[in-house]
C-alpha atoms as a PDB file:
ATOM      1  CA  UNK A   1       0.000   0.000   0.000  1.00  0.00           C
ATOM      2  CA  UNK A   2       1.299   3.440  -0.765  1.00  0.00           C
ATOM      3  CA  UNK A   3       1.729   6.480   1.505  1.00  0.00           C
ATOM      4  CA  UNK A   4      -1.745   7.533   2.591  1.00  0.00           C
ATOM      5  CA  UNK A   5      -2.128  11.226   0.841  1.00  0.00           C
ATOM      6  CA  UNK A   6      -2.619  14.096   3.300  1.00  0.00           C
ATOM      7  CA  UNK A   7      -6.029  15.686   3.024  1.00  0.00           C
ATOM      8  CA  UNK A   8      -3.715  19.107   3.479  1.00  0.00           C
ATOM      9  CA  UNK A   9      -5.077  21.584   2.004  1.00  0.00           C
ATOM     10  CA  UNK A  10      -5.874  25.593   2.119  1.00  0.00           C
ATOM     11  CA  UNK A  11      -8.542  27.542   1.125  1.00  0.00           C
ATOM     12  CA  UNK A  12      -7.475  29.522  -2.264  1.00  0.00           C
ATOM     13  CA  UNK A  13      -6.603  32.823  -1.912  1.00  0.00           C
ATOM     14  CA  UNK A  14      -9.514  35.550  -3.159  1.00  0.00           C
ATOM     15  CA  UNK A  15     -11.869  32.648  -2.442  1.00  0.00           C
ATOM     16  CA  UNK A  16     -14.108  33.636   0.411  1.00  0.00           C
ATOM     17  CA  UNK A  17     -13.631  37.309  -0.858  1.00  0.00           C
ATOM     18  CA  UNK A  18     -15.067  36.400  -4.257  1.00  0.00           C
ATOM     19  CA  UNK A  19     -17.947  34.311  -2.616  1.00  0.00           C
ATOM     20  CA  UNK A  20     -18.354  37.319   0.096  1.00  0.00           C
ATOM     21  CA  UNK A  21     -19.085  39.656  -3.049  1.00  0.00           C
ATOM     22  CA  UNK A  22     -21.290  37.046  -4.794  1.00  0.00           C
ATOM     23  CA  UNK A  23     -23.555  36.607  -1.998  1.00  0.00           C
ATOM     24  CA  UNK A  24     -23.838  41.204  -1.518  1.00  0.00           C
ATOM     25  CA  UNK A  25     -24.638  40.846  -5.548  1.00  0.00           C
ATOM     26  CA  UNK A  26     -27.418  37.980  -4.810  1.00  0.00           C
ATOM     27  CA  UNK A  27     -28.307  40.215  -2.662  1.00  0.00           C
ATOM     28  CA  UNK A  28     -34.697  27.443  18.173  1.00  0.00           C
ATOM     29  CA  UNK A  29     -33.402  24.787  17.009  1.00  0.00           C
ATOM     30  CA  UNK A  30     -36.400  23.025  16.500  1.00  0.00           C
ATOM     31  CA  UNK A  31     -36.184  22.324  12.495  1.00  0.00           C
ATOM     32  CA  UNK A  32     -32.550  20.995  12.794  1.00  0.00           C
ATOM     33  CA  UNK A  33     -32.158  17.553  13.634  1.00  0.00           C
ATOM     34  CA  UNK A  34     -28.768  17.374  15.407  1.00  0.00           C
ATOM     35  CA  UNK A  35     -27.088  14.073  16.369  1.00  0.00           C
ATOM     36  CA  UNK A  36     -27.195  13.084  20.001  1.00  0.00           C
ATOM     37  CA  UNK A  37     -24.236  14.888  21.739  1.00  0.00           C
ATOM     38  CA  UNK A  38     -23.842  17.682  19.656  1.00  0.00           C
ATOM     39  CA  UNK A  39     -23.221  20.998  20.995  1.00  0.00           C
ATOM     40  CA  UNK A  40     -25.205  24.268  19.871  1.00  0.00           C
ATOM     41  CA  UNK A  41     -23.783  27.545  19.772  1.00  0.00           C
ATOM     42  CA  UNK A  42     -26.308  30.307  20.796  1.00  0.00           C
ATOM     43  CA  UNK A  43     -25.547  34.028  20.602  1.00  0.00           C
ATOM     44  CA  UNK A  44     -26.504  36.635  23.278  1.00  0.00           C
ATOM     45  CA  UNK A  45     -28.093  40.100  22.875  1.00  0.00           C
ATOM     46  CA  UNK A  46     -25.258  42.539  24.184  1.00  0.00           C
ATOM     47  CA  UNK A  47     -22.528  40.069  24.681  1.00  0.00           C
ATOM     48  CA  UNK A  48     -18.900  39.628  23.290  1.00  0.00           C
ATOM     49  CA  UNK A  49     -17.464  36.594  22.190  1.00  0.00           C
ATOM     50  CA  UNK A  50     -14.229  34.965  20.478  1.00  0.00           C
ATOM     51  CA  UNK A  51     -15.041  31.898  18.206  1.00  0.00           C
ATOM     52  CA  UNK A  52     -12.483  30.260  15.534  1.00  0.00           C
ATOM     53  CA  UNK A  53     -14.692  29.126  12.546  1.00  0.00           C
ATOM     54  CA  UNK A  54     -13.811  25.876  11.435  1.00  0.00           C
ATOM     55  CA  UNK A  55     -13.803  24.548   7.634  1.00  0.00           C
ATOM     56  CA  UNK A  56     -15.383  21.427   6.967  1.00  0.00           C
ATOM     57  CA  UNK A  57     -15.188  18.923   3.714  1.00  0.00           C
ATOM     58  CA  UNK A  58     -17.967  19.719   1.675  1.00  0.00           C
ATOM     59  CA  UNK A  59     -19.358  15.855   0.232  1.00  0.00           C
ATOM     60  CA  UNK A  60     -22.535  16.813  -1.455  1.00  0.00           C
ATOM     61  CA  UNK A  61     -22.400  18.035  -5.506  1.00  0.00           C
ATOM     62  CA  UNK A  62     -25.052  20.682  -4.886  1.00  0.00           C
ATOM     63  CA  UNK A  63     -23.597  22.889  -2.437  1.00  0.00           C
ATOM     64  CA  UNK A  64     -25.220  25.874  -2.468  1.00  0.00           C
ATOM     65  CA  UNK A  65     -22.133  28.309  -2.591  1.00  0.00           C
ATOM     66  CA  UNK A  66     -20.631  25.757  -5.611  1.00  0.00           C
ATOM     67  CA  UNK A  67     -18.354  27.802  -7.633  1.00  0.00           C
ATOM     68  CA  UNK A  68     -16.137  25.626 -10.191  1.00  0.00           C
ATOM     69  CA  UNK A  69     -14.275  28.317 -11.729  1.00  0.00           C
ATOM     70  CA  UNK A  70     -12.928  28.731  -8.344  1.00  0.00           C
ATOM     71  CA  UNK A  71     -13.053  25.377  -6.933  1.00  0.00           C
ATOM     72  CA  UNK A  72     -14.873  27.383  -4.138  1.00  0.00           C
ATOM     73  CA  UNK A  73     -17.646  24.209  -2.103  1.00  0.00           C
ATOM     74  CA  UNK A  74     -17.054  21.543  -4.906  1.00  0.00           C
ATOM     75  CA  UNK A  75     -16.856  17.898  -3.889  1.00  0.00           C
ATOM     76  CA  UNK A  76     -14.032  17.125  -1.453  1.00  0.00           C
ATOM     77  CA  UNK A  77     -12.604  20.892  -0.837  1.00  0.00           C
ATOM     78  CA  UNK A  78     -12.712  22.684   2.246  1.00  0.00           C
ATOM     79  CA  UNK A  79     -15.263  25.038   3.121  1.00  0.00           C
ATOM     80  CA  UNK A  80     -16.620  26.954   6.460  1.00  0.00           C
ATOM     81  CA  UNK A  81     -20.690  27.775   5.805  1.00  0.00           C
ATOM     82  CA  UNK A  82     -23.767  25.360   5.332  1.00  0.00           C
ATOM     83  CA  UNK A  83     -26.049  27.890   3.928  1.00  0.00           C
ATOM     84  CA  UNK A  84     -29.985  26.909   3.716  1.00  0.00           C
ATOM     85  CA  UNK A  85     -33.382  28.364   3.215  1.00  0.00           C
ATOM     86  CA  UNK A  86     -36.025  28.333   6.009  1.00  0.00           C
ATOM     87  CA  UNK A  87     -39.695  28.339   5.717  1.00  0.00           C
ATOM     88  CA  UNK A  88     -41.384  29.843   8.732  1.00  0.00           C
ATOM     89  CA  UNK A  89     -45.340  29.353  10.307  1.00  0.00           C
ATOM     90  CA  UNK A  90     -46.202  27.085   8.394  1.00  0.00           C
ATOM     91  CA  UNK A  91     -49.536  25.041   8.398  1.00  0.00           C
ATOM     92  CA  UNK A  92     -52.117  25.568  11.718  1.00  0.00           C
ATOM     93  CA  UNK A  93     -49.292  24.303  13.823  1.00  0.00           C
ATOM     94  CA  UNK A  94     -47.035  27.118  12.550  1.00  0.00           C
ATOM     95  CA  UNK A  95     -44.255  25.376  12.017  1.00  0.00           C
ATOM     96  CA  UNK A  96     -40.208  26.262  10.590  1.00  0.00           C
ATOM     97  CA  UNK A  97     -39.526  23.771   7.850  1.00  0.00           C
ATOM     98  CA  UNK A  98     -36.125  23.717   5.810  1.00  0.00           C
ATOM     99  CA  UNK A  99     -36.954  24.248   2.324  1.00  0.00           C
ATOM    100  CA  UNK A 100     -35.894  21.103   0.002  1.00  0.00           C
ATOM    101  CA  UNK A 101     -34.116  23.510  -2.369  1.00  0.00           C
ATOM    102  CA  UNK A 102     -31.759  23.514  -0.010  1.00  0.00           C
ATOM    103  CA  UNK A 103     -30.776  20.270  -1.000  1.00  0.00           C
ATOM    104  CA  UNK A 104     -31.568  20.270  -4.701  1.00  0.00           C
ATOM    105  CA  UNK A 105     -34.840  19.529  -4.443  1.00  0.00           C
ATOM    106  CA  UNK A 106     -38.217  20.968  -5.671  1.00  0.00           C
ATOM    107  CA  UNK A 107     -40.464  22.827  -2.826  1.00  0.00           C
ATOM    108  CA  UNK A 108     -44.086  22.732  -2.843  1.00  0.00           C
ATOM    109  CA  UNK A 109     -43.932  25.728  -0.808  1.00  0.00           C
ATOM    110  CA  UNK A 110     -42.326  27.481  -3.406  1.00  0.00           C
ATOM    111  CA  UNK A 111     -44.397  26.669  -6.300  1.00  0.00           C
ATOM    112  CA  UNK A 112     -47.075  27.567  -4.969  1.00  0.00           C
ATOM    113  CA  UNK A 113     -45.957  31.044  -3.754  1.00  0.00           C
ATOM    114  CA  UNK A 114     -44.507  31.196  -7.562  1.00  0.00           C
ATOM    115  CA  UNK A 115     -48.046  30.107  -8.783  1.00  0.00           C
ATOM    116  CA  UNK A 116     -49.508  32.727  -6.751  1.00  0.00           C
ATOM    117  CA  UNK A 117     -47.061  35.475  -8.288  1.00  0.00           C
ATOM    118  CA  UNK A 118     -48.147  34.000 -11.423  1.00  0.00           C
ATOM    119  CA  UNK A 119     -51.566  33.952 -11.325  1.00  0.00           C
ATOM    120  CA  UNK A 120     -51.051  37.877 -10.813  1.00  0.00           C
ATOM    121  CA  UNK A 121     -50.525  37.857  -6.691  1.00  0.00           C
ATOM    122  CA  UNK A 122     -48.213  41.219  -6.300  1.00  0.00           C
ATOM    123  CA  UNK A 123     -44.799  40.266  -4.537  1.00  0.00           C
ATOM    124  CA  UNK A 124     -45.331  42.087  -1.722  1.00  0.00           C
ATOM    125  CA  UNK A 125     -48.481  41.148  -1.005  1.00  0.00           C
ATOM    126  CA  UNK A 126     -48.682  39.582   2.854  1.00  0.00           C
ATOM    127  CA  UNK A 127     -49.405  35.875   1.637  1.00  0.00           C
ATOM    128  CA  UNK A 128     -46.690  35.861  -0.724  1.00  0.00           C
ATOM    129  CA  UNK A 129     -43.813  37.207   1.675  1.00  0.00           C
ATOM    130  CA  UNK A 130     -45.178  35.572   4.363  1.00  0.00           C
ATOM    131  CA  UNK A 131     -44.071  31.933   1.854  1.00  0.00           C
ATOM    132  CA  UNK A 132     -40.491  33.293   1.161  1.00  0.00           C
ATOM    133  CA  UNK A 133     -37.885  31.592   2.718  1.00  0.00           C
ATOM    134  CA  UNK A 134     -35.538  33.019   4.690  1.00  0.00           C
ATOM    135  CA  UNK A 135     -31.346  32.588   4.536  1.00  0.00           C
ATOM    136  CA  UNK A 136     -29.868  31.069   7.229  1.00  0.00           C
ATOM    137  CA  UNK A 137     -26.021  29.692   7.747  1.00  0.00           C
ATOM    138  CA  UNK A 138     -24.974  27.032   9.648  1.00  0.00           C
ATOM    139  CA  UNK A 139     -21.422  27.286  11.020  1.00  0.00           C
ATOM    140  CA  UNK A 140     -19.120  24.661  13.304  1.00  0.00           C
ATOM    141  CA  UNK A 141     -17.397  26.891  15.817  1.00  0.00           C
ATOM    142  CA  UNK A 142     -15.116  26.666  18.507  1.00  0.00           C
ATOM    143  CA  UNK A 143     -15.537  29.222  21.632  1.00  0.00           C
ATOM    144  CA  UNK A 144     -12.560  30.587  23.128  1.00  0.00           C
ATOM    145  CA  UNK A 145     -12.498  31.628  26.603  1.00  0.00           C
ATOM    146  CA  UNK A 146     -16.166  31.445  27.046  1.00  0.00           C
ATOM    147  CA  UNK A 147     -17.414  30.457  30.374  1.00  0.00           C
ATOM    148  CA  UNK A 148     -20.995  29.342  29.362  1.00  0.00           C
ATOM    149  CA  UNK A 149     -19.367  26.792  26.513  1.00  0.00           C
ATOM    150  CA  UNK A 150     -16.699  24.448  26.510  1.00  0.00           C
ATOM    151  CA  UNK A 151     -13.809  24.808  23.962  1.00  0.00           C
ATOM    152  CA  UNK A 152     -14.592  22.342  21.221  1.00  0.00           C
ATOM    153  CA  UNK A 153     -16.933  22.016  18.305  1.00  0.00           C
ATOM    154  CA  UNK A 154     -20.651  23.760  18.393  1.00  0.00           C
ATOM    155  CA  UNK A 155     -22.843  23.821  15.704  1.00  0.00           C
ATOM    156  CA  UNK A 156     -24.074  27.436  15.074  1.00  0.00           C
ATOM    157  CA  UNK A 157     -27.394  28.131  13.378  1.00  0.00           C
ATOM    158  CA  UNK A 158     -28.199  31.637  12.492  1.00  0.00           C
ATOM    159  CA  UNK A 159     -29.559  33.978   9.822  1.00  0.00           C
ATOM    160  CA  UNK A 160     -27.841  35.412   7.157  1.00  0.00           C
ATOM    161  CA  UNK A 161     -29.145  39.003   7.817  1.00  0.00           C
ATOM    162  CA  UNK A 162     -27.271  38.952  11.481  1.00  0.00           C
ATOM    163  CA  UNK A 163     -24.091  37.558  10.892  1.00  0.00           C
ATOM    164  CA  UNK A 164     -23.074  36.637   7.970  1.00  0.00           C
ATOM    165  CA  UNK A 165     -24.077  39.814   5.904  1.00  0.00           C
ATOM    166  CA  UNK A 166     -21.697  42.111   8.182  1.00  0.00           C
ATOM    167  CA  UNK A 167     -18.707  39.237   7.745  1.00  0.00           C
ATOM    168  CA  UNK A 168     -19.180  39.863   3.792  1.00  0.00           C
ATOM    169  CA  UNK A 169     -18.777  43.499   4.855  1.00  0.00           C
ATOM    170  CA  UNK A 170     -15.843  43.366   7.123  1.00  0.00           C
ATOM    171  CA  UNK A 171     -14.181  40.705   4.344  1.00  0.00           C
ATOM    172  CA  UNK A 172     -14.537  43.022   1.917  1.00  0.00           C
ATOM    173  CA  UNK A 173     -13.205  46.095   3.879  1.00  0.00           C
ATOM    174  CA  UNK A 174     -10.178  43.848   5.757  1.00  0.00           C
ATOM    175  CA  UNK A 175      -8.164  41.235   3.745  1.00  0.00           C
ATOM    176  CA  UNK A 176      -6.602  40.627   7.058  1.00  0.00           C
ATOM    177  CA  UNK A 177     -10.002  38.565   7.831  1.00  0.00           C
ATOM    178  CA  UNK A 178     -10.769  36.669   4.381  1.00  0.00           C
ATOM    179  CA  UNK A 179      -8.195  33.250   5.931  1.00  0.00           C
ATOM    180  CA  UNK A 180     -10.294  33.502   9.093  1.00  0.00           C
ATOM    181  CA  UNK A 181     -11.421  30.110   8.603  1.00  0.00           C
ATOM    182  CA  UNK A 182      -8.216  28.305   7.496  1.00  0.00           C
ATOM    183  CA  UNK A 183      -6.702  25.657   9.904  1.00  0.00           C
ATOM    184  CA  UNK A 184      -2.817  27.129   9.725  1.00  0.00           C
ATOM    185  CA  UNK A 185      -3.417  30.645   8.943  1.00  0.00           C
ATOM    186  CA  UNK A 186      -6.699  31.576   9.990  1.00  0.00           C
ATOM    187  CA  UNK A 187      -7.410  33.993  13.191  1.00  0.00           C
ATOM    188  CA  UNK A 188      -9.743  34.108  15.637  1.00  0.00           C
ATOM    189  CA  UNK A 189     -12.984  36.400  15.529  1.00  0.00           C
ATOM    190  CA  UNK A 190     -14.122  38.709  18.118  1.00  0.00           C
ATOM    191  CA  UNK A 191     -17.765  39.615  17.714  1.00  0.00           C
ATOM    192  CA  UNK A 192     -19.878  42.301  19.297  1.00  0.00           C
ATOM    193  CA  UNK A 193     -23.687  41.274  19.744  1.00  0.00           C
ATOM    194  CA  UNK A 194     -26.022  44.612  19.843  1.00  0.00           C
ATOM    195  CA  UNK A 195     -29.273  43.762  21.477  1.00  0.00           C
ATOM    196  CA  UNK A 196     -31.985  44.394  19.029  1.00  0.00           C
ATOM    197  CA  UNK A 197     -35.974  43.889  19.729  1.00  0.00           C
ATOM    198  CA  UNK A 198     -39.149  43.247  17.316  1.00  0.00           C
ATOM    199  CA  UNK A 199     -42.262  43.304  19.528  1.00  0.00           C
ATOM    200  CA  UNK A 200     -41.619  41.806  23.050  1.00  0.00           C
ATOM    201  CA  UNK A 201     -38.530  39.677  21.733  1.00  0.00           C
ATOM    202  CA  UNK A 202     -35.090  40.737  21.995  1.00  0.00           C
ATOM    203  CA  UNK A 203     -32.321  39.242  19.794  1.00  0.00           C
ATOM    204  CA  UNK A 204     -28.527  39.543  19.220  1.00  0.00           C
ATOM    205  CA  UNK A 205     -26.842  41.179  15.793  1.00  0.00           C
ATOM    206  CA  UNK A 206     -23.685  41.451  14.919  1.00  0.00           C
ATOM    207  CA  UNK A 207     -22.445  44.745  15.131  1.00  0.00           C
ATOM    208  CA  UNK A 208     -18.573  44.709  14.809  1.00  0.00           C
ATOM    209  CA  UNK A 209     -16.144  41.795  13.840  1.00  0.00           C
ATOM    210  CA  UNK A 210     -12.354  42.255  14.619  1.00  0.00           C
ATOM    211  CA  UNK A 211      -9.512  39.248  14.051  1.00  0.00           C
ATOM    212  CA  UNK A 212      -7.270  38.009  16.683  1.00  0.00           C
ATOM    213  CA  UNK A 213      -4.211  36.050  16.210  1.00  0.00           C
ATOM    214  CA  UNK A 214      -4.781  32.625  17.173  1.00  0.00           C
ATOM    215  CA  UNK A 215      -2.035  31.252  19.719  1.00  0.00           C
ATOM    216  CA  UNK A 216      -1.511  28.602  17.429  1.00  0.00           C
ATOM    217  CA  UNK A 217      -2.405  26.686  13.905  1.00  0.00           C
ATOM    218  CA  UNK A 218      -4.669  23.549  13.901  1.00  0.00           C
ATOM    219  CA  UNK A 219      -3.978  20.426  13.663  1.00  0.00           C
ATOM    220  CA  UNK A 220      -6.021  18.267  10.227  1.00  0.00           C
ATOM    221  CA  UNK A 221      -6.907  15.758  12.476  1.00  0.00           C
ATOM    222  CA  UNK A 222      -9.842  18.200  13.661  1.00  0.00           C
ATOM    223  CA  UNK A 223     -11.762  17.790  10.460  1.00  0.00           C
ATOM    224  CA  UNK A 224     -12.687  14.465  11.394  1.00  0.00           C
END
């Protein structure tokens, strides 16, 4: 048998930067079904925190941030997002469901809100937004120095509109942060949650993002 190949390998420079821009130009935990034992990452109104963003190996064709000309979330790369599409209040039970596009496949719930649009429902009509699915990202993260979570792997569900819009921001503005995610050269981000409120609810969005040398690269045995 032959020397086993390393699975080495670092995310291509302009990468995230390119996808960052891409995604400006495009524009609970209770639907998630998480294996037994793994931890969730939950952010705070008003609070601070320091959390390395680890890449994963993307194994699905259909990635949603697929990008061939740049091998950017092809088949057996590295990447550090899980983006999907959420469908909220649904049915009398008002439920979230995870749209099937997300996973290359067709949603009833958007063909009928298309059908609607077709049969001459205006887009901004309160039936037809209320069918739109929302962006969300999941992330695997690593708190550092957090009292509340130990310092391994979370999972980390939120929406597009609080976090990762302002990353695509601060990417774009800081090339110092666009290897954030990389195992050897990446850094360490410090985030600072504003506390925001719609109705009676209060939630956390990300107002500033700043790196932080990591004390150390690594190792590619975390992947697994």
């Amino acid at each position: 048998m032959g020397k086993k190949q390393s699975r080495k390998r670092k995310f291509m420079k302009g990468a995230i930067a390119r996808n960052a821009a891409r995604q400006a130009r495009g524009s609970q935990y209770g639907h998630l079904n998480l294996p037994k034992g793994i931890s969730v990452f939950k952010e705070e109104p008003g609070s601070r925190v320091l959390l390395d963003i680890m890449p994963y190996e993307v194994k699905i064709p259909n990635h949603p941030d697929r990008d061939d000309e740049y091998g950017i979330a092809v088949p057996g790369s590295l990447w550090y997002r899980r983006p999907y599409l959420i469908h909220r209040n649904i049915g009398p039970e008002r439920l979230s469901i995870v749209c099937p596009s997300s996973i290359g496949q067709k949603c009833p719930i958007c063909e009928y809100r298309a059908q609607l649009m077709k049969d001459g429902a205006d887009w901004n009509d309160e039936t037809v937004k209320a069918l739109k699915p929302q962006q969300r990202n999941l992330y695997v993260v690593i708190p550092k120095g957090n009292k509340k979570y130990e310092e391994k792997p979370h999972i980390w569900d939120i929406s597009q509109f609080l976090f990762q819009d302002k990353l695509n921001e601060e990417i774009q503005e800081n090339e110092e942060l666009e290897s954030f995610p990389d195992l050897e050269d990446g850094c360490t981000l410090r985030i600072r949650f504003s506390e925001e409120s719609f109705g009676s609810n209060k939630y956390a969005e990300t107002s500033r993002i700043d790196p932080v040398k990591r004390d150390k690269p690594y190792k590619e045995s975390i992947l697994d």
